[in-house]
Protein backbone atom coordinates (compact mmCIF):
# COMPACT_ATOMS: atom_id res chain seq x y z
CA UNK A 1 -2.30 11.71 -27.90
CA UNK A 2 -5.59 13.06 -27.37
CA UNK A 3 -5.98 15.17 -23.82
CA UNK A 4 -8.88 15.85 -22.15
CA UNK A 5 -11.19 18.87 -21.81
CA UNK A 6 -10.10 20.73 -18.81
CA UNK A 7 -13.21 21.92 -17.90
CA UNK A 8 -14.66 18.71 -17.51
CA UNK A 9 -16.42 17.41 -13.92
CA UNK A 10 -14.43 14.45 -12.24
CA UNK A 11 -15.94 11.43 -13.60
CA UNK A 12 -16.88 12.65 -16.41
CA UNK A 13 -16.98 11.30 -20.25
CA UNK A 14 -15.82 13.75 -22.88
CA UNK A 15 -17.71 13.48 -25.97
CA UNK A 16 -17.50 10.56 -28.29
CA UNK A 17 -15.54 8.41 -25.91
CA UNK A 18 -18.38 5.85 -25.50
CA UNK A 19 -16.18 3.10 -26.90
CA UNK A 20 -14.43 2.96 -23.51
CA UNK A 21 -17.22 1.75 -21.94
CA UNK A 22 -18.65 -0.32 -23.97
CA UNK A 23 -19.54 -4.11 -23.25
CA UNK A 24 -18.43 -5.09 -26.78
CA UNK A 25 -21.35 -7.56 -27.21
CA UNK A 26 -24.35 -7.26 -29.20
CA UNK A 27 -27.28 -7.86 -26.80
CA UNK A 28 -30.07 -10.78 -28.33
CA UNK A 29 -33.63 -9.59 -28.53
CA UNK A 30 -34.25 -11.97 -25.38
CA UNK A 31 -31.47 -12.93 -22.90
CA UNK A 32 -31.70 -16.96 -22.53
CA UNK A 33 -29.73 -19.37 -20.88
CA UNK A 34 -27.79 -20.59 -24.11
CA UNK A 35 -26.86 -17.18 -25.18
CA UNK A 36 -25.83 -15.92 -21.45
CA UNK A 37 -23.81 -19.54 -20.70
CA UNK A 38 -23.56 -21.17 -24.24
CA UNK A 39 -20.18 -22.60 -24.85
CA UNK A 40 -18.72 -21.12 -21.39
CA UNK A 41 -16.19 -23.45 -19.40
CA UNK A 42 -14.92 -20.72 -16.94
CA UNK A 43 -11.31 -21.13 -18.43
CA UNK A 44 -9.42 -18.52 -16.96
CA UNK A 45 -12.00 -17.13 -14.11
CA UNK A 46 -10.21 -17.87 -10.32
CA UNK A 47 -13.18 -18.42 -8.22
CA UNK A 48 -12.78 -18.45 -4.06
CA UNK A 49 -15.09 -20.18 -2.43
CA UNK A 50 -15.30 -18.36 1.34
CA UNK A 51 -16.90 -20.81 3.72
CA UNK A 52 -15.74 -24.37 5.02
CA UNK A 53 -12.74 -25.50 3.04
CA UNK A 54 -13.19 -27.72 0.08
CA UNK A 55 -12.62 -31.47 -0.02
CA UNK A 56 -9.53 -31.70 -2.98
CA UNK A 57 -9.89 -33.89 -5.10
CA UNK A 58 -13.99 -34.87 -4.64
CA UNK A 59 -15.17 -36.50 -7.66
CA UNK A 60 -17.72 -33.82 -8.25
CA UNK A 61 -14.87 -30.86 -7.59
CA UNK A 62 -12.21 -32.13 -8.84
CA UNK A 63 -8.65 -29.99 -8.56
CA UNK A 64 -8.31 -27.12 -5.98
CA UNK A 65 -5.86 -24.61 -7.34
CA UNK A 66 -4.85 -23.26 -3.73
CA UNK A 67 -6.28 -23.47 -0.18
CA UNK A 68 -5.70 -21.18 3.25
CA UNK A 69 -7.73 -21.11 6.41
CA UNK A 70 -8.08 -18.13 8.87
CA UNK A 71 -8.38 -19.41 12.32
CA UNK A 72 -7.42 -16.87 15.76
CA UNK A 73 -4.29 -16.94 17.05
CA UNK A 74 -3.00 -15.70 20.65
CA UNK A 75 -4.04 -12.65 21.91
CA UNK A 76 -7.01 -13.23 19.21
CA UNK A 77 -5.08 -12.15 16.28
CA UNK A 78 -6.34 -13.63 13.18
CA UNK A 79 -3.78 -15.72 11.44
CA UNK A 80 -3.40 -16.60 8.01
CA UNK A 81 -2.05 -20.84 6.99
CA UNK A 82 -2.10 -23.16 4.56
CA UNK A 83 -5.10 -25.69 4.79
CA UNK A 84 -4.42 -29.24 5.21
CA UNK A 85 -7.41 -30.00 6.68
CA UNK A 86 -9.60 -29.08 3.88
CA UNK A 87 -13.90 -28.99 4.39
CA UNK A 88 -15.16 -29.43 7.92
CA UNK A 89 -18.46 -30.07 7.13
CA UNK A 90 -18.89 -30.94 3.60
CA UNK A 91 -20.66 -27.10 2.96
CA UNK A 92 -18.14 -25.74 1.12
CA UNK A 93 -17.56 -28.28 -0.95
CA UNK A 94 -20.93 -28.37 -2.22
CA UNK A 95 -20.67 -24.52 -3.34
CA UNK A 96 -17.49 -25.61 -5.38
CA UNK A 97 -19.31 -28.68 -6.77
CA UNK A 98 -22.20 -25.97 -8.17
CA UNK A 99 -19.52 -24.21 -9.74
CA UNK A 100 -17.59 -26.64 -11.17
CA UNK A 101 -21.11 -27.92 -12.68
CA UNK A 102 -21.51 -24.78 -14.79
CA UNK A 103 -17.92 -23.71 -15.09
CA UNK A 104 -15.93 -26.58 -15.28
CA UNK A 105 -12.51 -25.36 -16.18
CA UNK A 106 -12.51 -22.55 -14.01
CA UNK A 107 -9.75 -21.94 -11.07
CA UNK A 108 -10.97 -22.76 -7.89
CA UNK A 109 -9.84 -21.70 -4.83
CA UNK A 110 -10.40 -21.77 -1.21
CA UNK A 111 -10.74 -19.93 1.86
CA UNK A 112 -11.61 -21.59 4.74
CA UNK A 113 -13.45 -19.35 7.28
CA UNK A 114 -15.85 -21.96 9.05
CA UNK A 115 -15.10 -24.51 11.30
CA UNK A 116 -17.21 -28.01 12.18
CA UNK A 117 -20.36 -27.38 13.41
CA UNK A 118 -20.43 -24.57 10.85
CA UNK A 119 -19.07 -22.21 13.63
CA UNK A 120 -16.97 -19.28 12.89
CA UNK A 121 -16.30 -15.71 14.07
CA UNK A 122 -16.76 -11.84 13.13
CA UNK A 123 -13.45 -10.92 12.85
CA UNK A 124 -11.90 -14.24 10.61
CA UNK A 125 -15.15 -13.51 8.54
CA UNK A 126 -13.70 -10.36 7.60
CA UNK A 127 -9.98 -11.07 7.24
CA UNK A 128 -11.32 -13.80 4.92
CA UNK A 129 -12.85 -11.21 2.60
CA UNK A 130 -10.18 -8.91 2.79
CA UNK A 131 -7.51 -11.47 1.78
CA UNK A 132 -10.04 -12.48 -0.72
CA UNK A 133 -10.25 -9.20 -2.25
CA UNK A 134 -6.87 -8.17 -2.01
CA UNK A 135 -5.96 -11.25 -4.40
CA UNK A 136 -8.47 -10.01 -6.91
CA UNK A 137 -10.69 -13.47 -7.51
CA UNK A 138 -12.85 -12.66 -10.62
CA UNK A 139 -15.56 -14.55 -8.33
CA UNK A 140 -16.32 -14.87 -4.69
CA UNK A 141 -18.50 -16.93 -3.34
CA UNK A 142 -19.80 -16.00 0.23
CA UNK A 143 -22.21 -18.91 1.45
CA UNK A 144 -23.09 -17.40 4.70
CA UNK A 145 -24.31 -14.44 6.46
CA UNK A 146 -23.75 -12.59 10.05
CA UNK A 147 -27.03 -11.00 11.54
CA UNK A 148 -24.44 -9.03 14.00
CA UNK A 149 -24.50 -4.82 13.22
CA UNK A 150 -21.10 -4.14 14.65
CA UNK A 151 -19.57 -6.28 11.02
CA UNK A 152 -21.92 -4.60 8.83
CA UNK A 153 -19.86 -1.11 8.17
CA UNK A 154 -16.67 -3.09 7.60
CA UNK A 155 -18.48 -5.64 5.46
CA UNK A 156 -20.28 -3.06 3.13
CA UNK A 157 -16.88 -1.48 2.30
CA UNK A 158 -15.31 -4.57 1.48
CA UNK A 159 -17.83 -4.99 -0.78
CA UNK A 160 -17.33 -1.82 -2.20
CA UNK A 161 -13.63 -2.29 -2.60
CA UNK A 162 -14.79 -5.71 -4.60
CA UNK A 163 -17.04 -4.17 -6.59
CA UNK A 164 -15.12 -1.51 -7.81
CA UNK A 165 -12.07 -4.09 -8.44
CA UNK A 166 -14.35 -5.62 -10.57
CA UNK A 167 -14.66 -8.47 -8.60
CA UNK A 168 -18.07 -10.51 -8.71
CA UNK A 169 -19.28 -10.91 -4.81
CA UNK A 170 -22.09 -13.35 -4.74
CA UNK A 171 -23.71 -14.14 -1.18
CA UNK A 172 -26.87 -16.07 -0.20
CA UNK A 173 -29.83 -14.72 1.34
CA UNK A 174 -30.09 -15.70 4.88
CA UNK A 175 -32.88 -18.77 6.00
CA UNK A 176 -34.66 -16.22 8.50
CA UNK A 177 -37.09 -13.33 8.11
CA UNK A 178 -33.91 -11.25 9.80
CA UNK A 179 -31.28 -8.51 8.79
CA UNK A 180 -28.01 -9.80 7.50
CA UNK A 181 -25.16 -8.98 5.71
CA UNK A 182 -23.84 -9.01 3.17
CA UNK A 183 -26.29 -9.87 0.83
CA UNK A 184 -28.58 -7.05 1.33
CA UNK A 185 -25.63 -4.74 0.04
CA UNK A 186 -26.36 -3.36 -3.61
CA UNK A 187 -22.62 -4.08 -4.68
CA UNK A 188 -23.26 -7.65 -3.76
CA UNK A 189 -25.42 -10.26 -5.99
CA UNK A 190 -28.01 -11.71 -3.78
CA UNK A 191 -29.34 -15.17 -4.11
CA UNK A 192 -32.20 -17.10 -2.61
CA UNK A 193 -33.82 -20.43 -3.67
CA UNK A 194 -36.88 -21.45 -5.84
CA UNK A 195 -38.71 -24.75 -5.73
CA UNK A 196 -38.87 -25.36 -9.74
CA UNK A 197 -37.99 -28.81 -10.69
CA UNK A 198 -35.30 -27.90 -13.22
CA UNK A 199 -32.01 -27.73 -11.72
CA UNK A 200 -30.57 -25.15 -14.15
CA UNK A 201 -33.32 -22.70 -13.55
CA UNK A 202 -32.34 -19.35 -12.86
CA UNK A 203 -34.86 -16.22 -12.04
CA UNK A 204 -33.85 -12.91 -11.50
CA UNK A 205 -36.05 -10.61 -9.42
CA UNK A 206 -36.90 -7.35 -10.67
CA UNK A 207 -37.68 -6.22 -6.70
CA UNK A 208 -34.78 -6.79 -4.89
CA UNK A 209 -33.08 -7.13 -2.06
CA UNK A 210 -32.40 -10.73 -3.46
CA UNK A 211 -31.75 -10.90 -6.83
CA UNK A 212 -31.64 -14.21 -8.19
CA UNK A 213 -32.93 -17.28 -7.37
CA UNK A 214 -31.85 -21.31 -7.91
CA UNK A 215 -32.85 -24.64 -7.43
CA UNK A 216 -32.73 -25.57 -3.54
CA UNK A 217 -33.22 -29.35 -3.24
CA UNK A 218 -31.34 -32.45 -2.38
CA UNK A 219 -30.28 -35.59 -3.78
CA UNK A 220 -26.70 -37.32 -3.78
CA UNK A 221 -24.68 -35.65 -1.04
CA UNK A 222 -21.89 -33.85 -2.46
CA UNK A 223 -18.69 -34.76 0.31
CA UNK A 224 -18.24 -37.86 2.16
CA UNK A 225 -18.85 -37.54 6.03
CA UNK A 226 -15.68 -36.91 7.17
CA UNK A 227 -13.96 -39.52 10.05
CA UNK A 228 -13.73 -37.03 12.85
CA UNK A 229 -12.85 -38.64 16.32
CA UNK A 230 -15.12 -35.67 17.53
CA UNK A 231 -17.97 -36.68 16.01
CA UNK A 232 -20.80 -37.12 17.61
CA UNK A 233 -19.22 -35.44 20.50
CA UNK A 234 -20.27 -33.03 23.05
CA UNK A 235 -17.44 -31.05 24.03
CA UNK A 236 -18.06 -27.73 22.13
CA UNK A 237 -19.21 -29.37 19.12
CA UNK A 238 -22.67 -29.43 17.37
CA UNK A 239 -23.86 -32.56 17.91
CA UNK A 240 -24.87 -33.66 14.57
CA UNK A 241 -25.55 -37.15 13.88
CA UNK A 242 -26.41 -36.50 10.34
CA UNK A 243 -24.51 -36.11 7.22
CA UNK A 244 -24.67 -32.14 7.13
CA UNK A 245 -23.37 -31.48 3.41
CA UNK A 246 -25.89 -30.47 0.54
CA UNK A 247 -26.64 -31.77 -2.96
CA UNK A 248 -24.40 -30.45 -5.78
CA UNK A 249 -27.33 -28.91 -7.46
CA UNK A 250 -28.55 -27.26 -4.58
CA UNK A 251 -28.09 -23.54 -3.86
CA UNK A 252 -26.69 -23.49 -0.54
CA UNK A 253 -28.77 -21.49 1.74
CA UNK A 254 -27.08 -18.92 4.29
CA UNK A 255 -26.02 -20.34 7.06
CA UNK A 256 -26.02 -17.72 10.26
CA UNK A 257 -22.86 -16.57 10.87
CA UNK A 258 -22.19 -17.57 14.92
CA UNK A 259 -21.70 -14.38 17.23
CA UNK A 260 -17.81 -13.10 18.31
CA UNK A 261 -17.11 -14.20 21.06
CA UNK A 262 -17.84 -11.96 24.27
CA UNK A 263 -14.71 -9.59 24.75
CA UNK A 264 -12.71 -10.16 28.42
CA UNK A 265 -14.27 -7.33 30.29
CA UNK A 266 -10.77 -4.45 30.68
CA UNK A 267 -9.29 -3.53 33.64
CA UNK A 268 -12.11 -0.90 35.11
CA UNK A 269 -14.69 -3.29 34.79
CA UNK A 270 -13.15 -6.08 36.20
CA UNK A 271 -12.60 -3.28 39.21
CA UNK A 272 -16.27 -2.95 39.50
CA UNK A 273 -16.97 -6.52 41.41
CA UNK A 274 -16.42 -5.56 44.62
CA UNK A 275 -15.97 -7.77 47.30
CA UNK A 276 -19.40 -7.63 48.69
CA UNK A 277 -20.45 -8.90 45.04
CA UNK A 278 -18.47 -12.31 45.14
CA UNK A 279 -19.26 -12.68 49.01
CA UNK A 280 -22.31 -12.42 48.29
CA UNK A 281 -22.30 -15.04 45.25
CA UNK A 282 -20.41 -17.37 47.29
CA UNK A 283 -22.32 -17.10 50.27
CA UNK A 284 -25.94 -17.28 48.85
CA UNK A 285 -24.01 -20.71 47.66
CA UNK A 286 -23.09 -19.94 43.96
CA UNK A 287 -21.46 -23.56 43.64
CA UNK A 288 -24.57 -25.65 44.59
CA UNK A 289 -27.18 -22.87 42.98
CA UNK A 290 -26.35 -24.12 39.74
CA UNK A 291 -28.16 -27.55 40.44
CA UNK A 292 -31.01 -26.06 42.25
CA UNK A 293 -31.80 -23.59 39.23
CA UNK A 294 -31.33 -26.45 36.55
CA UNK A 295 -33.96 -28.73 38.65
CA UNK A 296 -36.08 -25.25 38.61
CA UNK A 297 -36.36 -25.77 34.76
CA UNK A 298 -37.15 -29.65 34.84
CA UNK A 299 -39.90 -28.33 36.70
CA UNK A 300 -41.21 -25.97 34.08
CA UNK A 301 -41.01 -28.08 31.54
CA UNK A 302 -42.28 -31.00 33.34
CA UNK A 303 -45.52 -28.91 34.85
CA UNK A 304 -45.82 -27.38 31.53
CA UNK A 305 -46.14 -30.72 29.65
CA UNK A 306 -48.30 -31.75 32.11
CA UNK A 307 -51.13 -28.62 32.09
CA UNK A 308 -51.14 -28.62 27.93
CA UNK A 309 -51.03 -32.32 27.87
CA UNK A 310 -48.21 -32.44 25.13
CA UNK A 311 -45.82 -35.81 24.38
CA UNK A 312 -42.65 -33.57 25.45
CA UNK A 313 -41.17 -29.79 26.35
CA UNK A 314 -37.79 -28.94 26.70
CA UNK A 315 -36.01 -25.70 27.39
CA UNK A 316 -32.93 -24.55 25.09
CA UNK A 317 -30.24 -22.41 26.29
CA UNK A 318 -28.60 -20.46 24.27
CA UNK A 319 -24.94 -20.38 24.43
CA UNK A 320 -23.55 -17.40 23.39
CA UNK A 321 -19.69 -18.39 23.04
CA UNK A 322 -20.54 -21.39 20.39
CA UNK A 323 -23.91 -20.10 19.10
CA UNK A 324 -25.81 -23.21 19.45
CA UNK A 325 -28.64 -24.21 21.65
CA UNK A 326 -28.31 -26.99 23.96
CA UNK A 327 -31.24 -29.19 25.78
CA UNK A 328 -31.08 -27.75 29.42
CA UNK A 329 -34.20 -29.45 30.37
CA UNK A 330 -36.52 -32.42 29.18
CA UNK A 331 -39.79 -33.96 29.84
CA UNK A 332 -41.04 -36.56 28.02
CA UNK A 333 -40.00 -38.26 24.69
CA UNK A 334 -35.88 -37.97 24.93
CA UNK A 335 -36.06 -37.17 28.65
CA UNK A 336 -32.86 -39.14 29.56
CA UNK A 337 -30.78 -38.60 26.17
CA UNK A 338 -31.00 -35.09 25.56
CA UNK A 339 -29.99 -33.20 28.04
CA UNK A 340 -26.54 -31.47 26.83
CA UNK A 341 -27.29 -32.10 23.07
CA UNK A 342 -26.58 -29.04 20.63
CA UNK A 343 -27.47 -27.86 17.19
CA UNK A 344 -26.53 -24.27 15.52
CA UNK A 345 -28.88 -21.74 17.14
CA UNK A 346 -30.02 -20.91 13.56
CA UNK A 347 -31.86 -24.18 13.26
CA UNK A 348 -35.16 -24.88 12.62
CA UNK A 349 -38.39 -23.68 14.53
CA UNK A 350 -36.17 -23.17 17.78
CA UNK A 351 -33.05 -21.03 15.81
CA UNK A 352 -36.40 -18.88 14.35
CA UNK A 353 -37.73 -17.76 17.57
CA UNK A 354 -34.09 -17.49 19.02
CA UNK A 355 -33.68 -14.95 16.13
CA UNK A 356 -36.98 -13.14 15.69
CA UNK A 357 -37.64 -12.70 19.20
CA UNK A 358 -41.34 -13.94 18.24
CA UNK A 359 -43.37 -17.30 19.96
CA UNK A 360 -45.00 -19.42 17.13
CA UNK A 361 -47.64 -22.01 16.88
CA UNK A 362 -47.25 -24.87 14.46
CA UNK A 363 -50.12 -27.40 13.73
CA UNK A 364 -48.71 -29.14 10.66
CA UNK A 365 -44.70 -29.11 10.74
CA UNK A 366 -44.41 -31.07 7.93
CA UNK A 367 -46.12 -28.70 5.95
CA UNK A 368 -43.69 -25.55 7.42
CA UNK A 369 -40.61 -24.76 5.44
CA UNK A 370 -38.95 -23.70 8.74
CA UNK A 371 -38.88 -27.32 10.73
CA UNK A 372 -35.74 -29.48 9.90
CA UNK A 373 -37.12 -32.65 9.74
CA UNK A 374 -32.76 -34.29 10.46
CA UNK A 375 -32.20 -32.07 13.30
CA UNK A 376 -35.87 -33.61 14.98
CA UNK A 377 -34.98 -37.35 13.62
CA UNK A 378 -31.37 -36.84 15.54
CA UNK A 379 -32.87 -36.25 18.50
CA UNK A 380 -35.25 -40.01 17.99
CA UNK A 381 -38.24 -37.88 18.36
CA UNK A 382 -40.12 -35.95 15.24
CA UNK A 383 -43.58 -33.88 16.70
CA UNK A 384 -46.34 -33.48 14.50
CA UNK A 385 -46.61 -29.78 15.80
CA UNK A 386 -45.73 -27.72 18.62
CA UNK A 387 -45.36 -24.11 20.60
CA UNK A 388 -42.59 -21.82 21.41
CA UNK A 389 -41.37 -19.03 23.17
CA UNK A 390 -38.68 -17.17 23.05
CA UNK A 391 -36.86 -16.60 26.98
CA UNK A 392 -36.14 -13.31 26.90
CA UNK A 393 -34.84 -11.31 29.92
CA UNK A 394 -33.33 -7.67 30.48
CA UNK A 395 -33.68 -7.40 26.32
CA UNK A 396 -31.62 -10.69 26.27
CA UNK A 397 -32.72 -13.94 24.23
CA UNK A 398 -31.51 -16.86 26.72
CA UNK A 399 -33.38 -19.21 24.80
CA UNK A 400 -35.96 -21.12 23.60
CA UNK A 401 -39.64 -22.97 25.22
CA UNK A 402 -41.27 -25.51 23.54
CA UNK A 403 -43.94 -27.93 23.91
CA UNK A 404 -44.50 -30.23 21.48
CA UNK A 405 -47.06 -32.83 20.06
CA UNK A 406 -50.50 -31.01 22.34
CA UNK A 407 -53.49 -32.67 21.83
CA UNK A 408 -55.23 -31.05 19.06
CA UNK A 409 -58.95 -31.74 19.68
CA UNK A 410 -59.50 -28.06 19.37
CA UNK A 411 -58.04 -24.60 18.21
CA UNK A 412 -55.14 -23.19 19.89
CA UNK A 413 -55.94 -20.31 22.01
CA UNK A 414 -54.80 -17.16 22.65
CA UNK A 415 -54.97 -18.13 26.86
CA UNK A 416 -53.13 -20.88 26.15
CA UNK A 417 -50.36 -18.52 24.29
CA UNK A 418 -50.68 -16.26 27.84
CA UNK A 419 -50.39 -19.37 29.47
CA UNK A 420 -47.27 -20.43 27.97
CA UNK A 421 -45.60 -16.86 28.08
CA UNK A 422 -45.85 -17.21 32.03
CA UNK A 423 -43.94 -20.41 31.98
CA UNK A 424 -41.27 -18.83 29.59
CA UNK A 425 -41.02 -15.65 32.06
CA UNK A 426 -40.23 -18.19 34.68
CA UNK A 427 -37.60 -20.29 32.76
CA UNK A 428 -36.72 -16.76 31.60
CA UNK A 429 -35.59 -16.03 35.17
CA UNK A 430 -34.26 -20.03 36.22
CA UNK A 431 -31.91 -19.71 33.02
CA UNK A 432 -30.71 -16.11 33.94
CA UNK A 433 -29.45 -17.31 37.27
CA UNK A 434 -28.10 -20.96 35.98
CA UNK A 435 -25.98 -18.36 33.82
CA UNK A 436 -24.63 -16.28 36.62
CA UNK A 437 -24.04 -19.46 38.48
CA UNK A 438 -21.97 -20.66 36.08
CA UNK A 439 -20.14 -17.63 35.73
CA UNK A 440 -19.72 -17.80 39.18
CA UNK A 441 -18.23 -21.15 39.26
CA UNK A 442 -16.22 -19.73 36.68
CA UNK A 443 -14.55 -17.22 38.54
CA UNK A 444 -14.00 -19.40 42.04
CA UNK A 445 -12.17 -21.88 39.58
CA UNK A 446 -9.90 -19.50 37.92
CA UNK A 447 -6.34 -19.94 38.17
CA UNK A 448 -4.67 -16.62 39.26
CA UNK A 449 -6.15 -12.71 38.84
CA UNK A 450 -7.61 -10.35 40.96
CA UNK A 451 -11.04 -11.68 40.85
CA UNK A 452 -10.06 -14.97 41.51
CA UNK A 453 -8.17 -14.43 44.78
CA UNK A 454 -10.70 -12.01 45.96
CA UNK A 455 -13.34 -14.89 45.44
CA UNK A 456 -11.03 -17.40 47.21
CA UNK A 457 -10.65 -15.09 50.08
CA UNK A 458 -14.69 -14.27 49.97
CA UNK A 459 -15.27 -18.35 49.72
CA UNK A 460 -12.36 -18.36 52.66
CA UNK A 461 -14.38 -15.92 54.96
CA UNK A 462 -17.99 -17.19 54.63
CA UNK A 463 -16.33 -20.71 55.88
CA UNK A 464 -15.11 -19.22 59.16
CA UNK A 465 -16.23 -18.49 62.43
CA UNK A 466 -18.42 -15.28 63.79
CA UNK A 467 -15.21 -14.35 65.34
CA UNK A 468 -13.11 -14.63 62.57
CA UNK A 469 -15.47 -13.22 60.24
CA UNK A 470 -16.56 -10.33 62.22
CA UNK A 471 -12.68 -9.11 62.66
CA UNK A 472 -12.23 -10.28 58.83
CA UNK A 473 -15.05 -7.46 57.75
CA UNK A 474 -13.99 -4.74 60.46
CA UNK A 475 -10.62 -5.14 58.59
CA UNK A 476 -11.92 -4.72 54.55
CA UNK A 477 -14.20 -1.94 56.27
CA UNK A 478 -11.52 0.24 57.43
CA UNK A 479 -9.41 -0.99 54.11
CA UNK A 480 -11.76 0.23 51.90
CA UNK A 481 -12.00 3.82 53.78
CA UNK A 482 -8.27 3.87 53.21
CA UNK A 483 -8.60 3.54 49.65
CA UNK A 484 -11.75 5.75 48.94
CA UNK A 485 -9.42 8.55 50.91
CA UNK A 486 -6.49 8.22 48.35
């Protein structure tokens, strides 16, 4: 048995061992599609699809070799269970028709990570890929994407770990101009779409970050829509009135990986609203505010429809928790139907300036690859063009302004881009306080804790008498003396 040179670097390769790492194949003058795939069937590769579940047994899928879902638990620990439920929303299922297109005896497998609505979280995002990794798929297909830094470290060495497993981690490029991971990581393969008519058409890029491209268009839906009681509900769900799952031959774009949900504040913050905080919320009348600052925004909308002399304008609030947007305010065309609706926040025209942070001008939205055409035809209205603005406040995106279908007798302006930035730095402000309203509300309706009875009592005092209240303040006065002495 041959031993090696002691006085050889770490990682090295002694002389003539070459044979170790050789591929074994003799490479063709010019790599083609029949010598690269020619003859394959996938027989013995497991592949994992990472995304919504797959639908078993879809004619275009055929059989799932195993299935688990990740889903939080109490106390937000992530949990780990068989899935029964199988694709939410018909995405996953069209990844697993792709690859059971070019590999058809391959092993699929499935890890479900996304909910309806295509909403999922940070955290089960990563236990998915660890799992994944730690059952050492030859293939895993991630896709989706998370624009938030805070996964990015944990995500890259996951990747790492796959790579150097010599497992294959393929992820999709994400839909917007933005930062995301994990595609952009060099032990990942990236892919984006092309617009060639051929559906087997593959390109690789020489100039990365995304490395291949395939055929993005749509024909036959791949899953049935599935016969959710929810649907078309409002209640934390996207409201999608459209059959949401992609053609077989399509390669499925990245879809934006919702934000974690906001942590509970700990203990010292939740010491830092002091009782002159919540009497003051309840007594500038925190309960009835809310209504007051969403008829603020009908009034935006509705003067700013007016003054550009546009079919419609709505505001969109972003909501944080679910990472959708949802019609806060209406004027116009869908004035009395919208109000409430929601759509992922990384949809269309509104989910780009949401993300970018940037207000746009569209003339032609037919001719703009970021408009979804379903999303508009859900709501019963489609513009020809339209403006928006991003509502930022305090380095915060709240949301989104539009107005859409102006009159276009002549060439937008930039005054008319000033004018429309001083109507979003006014809904700006109206949504900041319909959000600390609501938060408000939330914490004179909460069931037991500090805050809660402190608000109660605050709500309690600002409904009594001078008397009452004067004695009730001397009282906290001299209270809170006692404790800033201890």
């Amino acid at each position: 048995m041959s031993q090696e040179p002691a006085d050889l670097p770490a990682w090295s390769l002694p002389a003539g061992a070459g044979e170790r790492i050789s591929i074994g194949v003799d490479w063709p003058e010019r790599v083609t599609r029949d010598w690269a795939l020619g003859g394959a069937t996938g027989k013995g590769v497991r592949v994992c699809i990472l995304d919504s579940g797959i639908e078993t047994g879809h004619p275009r899928v055929g059989a799932v070799d195993g299935a688990v879902a990740f889903r939080r638990g109490k106390d937000d620990e992530i949990e780990l269970e068989e899935d029964t439920e199988g694709d939410l929303c018909g995405h996953g299922t069209a990844c697993a028709g792709i690859v059971r297109q070019l590999a058809p005896e391959c092993g699929l497998h499935s890890a479900r990570v996304l909910g309806a609505g295509f909403k999922g979280s940070g955290p089960v995002l990563l236990e998915g890929l660890r799992w994944a990794v730690d059952q050492g798929f030859e293939v895993i297909n991630m896709s989706l994407s998370t624009t938030k830094r805070q996964f990015a470290e944990l995500l890259h060495e996951l990747a790492d770990t796959a790579y150097f497993r010599r497992t294959v981690l393929v992820a999709s490029a994400h839909n917007m101009p933005v930062e995301s991971y994990p595609w952009r990581f060099s032990s990942v393969i990236s892919v984006g779409s092309h617009e060639e008519p051929d559906p087997l058409t593959f390109f690789y890029n020489p100039s990365p970050p995304v490395e291949f491209f395939a055929r993005c268009r749509r024909r036959d839906r791949v899953a049935r829509r599935r016969h959710d009681p929810l649907d078309r509900k409002q209640l934390r769900h996207a409201a999608h009135e459209r059959h949401l799952c992609p053609d077989h031959v399509e390669a499925p774009r990245a879809d934006a990986l919702p934000a974690e949900e906001r942590a509970l504040p700990d203990r010292e913050q939740r010491g830092r609203r002091t009782m002159s905080d919540l009497r003051a919320a309840v007594a500038a009348g925190a309960l009835g505010s809310e209504e007051s600052y969403r008829e603020l925004l009908q009034s935006i909308v509705e003067v700013a429809r007016a003054i550009f002399g546009a079919r419609a304008s709505s505001v969109f609030l972003f909501e944080e928790e679910s990472d959708e947007l949802v019609f806060e305010a209406v004027a116009g065309e869908g004035a009395e139907e919208l109000i409430g609706k929601r759509f992922p926040s990384s949809t269309g025209i509104a989910g780009w300036v949401l993300v970018t942070r940037q207000p746009l001008v569209v003339e032609e939205l037919d001719k703009d690859p970021r408009f979804s055409r379903e999303t508009a035809e859900s709501t019963g209205f489609v513009p020809k063009g339209l403006m928006a603005v991003p509502l930022l406040h305090e380095d915060r995106a709240l949301g989104v302004l539009e107005v859409l279908d102006r009159p276009q007798q002549a060439a937008f302006s930039l005054a008319e881009m000033e004018l429309l930035g001083l109507f979003a730095s006014e809904a700006a402000i109206a949504l900041d306080l319909l959000q600390k309203a609501r938060a408000a509300r939330a914490v004179l309706e909460q069931e037991g804790g500090d805050a809660g009875a402190l608000a109660r009592f605050a709500a309690r005092l600002d409904e009594a008498d001078e008397e009452k209240r004067e004695a009730a303040l001397q009282l906290l006065d001299a209270l809170g003396k006692l404790l800033r002495e201890r």
